[in-house]
PDB file of N, CA and C in Angstrom:
ATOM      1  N   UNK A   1     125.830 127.341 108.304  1.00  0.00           N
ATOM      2  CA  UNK A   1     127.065 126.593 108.422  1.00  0.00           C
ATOM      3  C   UNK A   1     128.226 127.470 107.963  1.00  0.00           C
ATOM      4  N   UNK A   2     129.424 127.602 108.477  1.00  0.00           N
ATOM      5  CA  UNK A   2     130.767 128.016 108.064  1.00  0.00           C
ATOM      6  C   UNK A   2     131.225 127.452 107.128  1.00  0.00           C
ATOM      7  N   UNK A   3     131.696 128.421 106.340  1.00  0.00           N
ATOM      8  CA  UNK A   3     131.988 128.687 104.876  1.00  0.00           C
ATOM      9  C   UNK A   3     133.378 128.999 105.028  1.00  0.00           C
ATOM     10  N   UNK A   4     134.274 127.355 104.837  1.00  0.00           N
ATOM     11  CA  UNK A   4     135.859 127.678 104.863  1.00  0.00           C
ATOM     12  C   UNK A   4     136.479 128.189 103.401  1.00  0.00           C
ATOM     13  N   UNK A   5     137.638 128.781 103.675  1.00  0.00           N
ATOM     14  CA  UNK A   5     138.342 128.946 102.066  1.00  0.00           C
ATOM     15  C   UNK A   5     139.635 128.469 102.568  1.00  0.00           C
ATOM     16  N   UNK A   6     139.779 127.034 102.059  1.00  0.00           N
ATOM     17  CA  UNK A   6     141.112 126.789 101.833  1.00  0.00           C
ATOM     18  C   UNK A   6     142.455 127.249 100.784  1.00  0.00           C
ATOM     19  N   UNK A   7     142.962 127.401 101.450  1.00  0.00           N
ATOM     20  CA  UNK A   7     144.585 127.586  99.810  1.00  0.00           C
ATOM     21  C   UNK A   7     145.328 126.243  99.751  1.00  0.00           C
ATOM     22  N   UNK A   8     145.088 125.518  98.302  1.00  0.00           N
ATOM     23  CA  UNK A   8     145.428 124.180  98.033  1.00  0.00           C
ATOM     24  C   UNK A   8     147.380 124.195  97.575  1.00  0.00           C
ATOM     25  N   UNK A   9     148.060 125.015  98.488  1.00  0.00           N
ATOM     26  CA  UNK A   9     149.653 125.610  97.960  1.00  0.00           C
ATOM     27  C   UNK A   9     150.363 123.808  98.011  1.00  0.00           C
ATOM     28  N   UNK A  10     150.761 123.523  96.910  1.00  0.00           N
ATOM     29  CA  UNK A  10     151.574 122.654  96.813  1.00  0.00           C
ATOM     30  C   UNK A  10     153.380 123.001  97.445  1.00  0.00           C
ATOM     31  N   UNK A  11     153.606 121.771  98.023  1.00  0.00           N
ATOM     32  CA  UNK A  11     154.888 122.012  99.253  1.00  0.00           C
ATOM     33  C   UNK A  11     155.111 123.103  99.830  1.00  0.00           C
ATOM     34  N   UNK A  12     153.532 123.205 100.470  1.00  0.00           N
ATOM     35  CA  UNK A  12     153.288 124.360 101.931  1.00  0.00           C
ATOM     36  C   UNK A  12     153.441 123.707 103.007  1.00  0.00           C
ATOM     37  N   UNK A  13     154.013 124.697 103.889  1.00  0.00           N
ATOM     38  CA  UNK A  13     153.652 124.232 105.541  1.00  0.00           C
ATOM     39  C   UNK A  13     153.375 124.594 105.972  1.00  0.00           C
ATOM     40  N   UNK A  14     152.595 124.083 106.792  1.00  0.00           N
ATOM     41  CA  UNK A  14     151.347 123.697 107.311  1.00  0.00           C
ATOM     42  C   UNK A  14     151.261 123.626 109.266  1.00  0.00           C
ATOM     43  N   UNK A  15     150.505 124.405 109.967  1.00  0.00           N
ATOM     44  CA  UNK A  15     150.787 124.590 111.316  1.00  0.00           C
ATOM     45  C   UNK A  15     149.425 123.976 111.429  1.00  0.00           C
ATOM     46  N   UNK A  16     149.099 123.301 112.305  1.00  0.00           N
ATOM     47  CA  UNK A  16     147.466 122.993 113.287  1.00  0.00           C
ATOM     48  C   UNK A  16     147.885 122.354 114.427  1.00  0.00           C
ATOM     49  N   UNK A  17     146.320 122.553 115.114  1.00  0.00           N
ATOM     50  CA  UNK A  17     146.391 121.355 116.573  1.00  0.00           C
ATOM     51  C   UNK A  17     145.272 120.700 115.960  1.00  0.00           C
ATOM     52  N   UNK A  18     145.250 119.452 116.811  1.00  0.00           N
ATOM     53  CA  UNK A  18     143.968 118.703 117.261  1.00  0.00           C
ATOM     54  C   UNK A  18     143.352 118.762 118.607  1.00  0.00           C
ATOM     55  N   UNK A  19     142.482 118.725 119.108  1.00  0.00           N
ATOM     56  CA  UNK A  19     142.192 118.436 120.348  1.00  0.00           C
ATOM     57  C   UNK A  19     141.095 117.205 120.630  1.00  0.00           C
ATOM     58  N   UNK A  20     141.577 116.636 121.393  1.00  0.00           N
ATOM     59  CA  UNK A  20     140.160 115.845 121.750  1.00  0.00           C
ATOM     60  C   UNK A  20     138.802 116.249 122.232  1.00  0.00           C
ATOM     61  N   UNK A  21     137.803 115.507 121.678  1.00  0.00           N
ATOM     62  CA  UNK A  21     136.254 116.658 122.077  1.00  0.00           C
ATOM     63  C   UNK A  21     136.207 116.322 123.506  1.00  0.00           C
ATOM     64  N   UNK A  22     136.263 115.125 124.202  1.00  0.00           N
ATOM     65  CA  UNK A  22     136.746 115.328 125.795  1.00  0.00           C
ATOM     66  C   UNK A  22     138.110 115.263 126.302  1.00  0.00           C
ATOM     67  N   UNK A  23     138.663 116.755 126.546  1.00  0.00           N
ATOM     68  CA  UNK A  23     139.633 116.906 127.301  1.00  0.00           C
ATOM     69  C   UNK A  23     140.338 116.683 128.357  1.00  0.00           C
ATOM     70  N   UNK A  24     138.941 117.207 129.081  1.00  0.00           N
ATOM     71  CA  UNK A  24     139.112 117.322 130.836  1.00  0.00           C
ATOM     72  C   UNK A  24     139.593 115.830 131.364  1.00  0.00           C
ATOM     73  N   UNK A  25     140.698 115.825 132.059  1.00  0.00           N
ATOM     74  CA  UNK A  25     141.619 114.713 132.670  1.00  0.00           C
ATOM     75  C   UNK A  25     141.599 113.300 131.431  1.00  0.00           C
ATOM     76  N   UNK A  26     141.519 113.275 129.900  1.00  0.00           N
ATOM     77  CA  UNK A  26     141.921 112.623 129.197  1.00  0.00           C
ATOM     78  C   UNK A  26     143.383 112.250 128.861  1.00  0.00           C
ATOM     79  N   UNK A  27     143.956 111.379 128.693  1.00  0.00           N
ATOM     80  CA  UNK A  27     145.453 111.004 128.653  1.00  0.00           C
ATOM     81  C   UNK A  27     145.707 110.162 127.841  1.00  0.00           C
ATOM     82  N   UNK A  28     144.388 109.991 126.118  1.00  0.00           N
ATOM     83  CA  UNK A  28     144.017 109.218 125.414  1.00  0.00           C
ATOM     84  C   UNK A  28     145.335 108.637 124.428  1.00  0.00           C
ATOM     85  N   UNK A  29     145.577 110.584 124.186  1.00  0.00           N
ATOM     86  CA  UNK A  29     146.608 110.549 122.960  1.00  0.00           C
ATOM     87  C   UNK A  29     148.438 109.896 124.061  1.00  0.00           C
ATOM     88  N   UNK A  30     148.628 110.024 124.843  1.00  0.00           N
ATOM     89  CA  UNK A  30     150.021 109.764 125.337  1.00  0.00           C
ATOM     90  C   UNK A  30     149.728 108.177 125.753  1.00  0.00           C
ATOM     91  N   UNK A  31     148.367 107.631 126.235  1.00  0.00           N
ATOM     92  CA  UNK A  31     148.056 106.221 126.285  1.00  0.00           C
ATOM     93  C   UNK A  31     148.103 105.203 125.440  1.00  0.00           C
ATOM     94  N   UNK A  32     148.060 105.604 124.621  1.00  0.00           N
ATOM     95  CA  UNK A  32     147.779 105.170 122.808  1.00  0.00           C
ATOM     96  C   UNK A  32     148.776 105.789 122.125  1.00  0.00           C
ATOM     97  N   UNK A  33     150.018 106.114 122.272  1.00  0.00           N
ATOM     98  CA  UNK A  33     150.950 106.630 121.642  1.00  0.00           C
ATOM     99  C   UNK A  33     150.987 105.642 120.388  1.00  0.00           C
ATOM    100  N   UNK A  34     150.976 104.552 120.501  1.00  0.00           N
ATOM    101  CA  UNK A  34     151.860 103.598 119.334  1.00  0.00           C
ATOM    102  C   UNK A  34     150.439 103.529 118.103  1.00  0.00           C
ATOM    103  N   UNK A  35     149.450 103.510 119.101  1.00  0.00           N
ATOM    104  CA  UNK A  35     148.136 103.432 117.499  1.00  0.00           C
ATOM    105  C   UNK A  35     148.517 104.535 116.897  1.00  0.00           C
ATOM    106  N   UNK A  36     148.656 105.891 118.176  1.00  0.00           N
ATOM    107  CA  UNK A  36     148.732 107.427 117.114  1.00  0.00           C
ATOM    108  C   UNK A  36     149.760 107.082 116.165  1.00  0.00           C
ATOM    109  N   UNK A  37     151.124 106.987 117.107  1.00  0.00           N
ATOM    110  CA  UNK A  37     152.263 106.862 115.768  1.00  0.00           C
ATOM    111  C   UNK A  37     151.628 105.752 114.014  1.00  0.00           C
ATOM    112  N   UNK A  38     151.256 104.317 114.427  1.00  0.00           N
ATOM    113  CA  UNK A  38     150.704 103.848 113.292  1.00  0.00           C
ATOM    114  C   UNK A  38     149.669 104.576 112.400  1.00  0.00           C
ATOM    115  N   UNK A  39     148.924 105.400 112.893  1.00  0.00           N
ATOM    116  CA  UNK A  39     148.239 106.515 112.250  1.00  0.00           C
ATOM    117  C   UNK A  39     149.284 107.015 111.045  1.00  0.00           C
ATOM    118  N   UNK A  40     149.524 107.333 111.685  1.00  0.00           N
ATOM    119  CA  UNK A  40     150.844 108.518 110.945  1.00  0.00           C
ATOM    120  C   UNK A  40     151.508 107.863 110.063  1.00  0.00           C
ATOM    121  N   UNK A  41     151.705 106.634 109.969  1.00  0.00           N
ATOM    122  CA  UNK A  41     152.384 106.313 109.110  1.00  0.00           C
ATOM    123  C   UNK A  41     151.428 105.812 107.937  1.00  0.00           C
ATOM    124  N   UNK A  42     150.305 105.488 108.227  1.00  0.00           N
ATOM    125  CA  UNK A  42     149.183 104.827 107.283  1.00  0.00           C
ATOM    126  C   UNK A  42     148.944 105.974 106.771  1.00  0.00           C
ATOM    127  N   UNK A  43     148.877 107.313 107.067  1.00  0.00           N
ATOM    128  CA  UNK A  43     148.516 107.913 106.109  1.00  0.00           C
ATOM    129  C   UNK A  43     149.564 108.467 105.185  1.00  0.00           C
ATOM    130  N   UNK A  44     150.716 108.710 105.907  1.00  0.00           N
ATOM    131  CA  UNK A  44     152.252 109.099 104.923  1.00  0.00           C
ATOM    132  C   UNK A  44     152.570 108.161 103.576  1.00  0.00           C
ATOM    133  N   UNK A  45     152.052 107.309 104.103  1.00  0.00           N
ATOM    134  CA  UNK A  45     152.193 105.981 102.917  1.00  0.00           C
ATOM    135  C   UNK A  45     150.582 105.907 101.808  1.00  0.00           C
ATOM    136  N   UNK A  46     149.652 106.614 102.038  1.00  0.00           N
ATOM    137  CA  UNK A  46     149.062 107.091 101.461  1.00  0.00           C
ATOM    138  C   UNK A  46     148.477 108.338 100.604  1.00  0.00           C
ATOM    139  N   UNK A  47     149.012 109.363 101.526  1.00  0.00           N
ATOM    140  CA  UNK A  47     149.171 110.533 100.847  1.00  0.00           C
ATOM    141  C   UNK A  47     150.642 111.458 101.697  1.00  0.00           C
ATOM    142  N   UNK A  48     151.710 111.174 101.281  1.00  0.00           N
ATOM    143  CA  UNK A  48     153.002 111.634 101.481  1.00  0.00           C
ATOM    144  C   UNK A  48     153.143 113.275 102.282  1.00  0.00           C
ATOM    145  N   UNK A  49     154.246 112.910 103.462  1.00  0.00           N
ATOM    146  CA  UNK A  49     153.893 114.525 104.095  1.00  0.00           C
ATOM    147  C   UNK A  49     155.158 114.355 104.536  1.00  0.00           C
ATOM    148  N   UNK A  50     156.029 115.825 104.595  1.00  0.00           N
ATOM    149  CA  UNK A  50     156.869 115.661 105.849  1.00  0.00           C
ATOM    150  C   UNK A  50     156.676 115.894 107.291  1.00  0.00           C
ATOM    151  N   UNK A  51     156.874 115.095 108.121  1.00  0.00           N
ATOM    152  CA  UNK A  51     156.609 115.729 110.006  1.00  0.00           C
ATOM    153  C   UNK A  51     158.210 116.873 110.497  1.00  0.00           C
ATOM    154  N   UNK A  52     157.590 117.765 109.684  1.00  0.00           N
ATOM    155  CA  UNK A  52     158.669 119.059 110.920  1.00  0.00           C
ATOM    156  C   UNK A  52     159.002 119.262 111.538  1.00  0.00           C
ATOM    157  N   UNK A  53     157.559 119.078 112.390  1.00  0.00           N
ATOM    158  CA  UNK A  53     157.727 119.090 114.735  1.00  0.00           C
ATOM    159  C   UNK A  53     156.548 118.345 114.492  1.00  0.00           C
ATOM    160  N   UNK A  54     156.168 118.042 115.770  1.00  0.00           N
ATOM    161  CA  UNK A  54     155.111 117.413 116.244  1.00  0.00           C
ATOM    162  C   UNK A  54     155.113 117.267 117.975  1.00  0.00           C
ATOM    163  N   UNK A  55     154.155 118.121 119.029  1.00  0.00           N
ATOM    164  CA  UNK A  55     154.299 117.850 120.101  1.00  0.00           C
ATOM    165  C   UNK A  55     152.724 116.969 120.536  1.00  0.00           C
ATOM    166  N   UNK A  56     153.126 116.286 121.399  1.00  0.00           N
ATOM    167  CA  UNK A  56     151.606 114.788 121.644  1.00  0.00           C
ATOM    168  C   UNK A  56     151.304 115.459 123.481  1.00  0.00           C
ATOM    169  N   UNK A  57     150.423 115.772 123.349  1.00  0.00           N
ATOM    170  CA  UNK A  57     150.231 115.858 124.454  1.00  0.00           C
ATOM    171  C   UNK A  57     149.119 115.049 125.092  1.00  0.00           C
ATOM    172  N   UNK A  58     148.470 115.063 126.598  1.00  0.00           N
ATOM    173  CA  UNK A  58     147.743 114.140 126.485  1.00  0.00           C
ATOM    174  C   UNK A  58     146.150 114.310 125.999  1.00  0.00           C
ATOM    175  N   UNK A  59     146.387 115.209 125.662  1.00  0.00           N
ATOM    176  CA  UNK A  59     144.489 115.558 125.440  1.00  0.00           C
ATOM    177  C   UNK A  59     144.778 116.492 124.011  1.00  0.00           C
ATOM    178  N   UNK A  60     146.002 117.070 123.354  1.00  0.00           N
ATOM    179  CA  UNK A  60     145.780 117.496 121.916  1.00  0.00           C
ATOM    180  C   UNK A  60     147.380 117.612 121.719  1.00  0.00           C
ATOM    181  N   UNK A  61     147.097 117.396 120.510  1.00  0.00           N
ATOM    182  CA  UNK A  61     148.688 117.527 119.025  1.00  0.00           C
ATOM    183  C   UNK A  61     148.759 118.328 118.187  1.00  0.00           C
ATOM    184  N   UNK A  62     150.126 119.296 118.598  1.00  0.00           N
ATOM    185  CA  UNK A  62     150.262 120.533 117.605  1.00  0.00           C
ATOM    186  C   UNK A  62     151.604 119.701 116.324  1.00  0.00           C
ATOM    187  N   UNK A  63     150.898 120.043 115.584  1.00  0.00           N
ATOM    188  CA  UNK A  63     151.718 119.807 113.876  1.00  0.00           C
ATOM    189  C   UNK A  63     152.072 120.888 113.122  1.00  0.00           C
ATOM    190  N   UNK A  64     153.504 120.604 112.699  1.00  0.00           N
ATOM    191  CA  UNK A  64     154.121 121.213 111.363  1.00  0.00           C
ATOM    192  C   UNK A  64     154.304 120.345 110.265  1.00  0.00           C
ATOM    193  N   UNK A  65     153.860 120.435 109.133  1.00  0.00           N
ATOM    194  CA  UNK A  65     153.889 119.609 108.189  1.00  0.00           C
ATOM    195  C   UNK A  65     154.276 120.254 107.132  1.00  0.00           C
ATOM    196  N   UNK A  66     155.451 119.480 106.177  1.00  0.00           N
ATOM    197  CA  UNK A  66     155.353 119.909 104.565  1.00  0.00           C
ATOM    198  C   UNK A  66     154.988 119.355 103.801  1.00  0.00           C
ATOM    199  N   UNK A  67     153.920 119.831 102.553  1.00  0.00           N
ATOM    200  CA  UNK A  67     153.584 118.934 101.629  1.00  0.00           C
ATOM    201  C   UNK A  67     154.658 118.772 100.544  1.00  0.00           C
ATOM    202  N   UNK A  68     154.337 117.639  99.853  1.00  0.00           N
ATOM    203  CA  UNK A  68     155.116 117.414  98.565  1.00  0.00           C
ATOM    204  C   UNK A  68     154.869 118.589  97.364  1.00  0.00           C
ATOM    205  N   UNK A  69     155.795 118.752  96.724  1.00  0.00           N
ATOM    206  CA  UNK A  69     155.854 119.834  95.467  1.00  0.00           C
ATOM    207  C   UNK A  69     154.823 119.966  94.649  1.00  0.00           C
ATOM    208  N   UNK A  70     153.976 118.506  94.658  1.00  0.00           N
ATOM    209  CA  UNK A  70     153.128 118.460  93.430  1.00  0.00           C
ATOM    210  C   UNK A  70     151.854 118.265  94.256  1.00  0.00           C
ATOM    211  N   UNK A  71     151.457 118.369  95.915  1.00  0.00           N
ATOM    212  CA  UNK A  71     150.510 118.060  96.219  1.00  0.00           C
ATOM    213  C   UNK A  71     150.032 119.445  97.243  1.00  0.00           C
ATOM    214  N   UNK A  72     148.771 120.041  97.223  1.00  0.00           N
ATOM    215  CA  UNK A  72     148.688 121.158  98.103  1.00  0.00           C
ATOM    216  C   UNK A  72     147.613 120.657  99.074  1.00  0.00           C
ATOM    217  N   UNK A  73     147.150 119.251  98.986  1.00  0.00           N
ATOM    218  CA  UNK A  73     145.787 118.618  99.592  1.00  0.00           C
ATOM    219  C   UNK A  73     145.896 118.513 100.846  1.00  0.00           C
ATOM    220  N   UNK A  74     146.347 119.143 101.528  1.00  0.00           N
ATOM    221  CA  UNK A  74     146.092 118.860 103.002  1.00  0.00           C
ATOM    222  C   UNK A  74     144.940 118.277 103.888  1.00  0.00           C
ATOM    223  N   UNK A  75     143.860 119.298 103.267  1.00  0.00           N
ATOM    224  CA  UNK A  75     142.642 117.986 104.339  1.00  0.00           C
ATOM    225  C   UNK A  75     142.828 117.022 103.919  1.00  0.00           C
ATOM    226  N   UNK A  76     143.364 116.319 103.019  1.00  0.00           N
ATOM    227  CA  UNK A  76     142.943 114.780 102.811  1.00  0.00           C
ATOM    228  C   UNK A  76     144.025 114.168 103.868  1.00  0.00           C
ATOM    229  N   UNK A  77     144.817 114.688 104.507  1.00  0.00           N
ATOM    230  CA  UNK A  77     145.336 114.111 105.435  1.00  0.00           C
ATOM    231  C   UNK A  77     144.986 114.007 106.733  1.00  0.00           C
TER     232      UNK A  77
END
């Protein structure tokens, strides 16, 4: 198994995508826009982030995020 090393940098930012595990002609994430957006907010209100950029496409979502000063936890988001 792969052996990650995270850096836990408190108020870092933060670049990733997601993709969906089926891609091919999926249109899940732009279909479901409003669950994704409620996503996003259930977790901001749980563990606090800023949204930088954010592009939704229909099959994956590239993110910029900043964490808070005192928090470097990113996977938990």
């Amino acid at each position: 198994m792969t052996e990650y090393r995270r850096f836990y940098i408190p108020k870092a930012l933060w670049f990733f995508t997601v993709n969906l595990a089926e891609r091919k002609n999926n249109r899940l994430l732009i279909e479901k826009i409003d669950v994704l957006s409620q996503a996003f907010r259930y977790v901001k209100i749980r563990k606090p982030f800023y949204i930088n950029a954010v592009v939704i496409m229909p099959d994956h979502l590239h993110c910029i995020w900043t964490l808070p000063p005192d928090d470097g936890d990113y996977s938990m988001r």
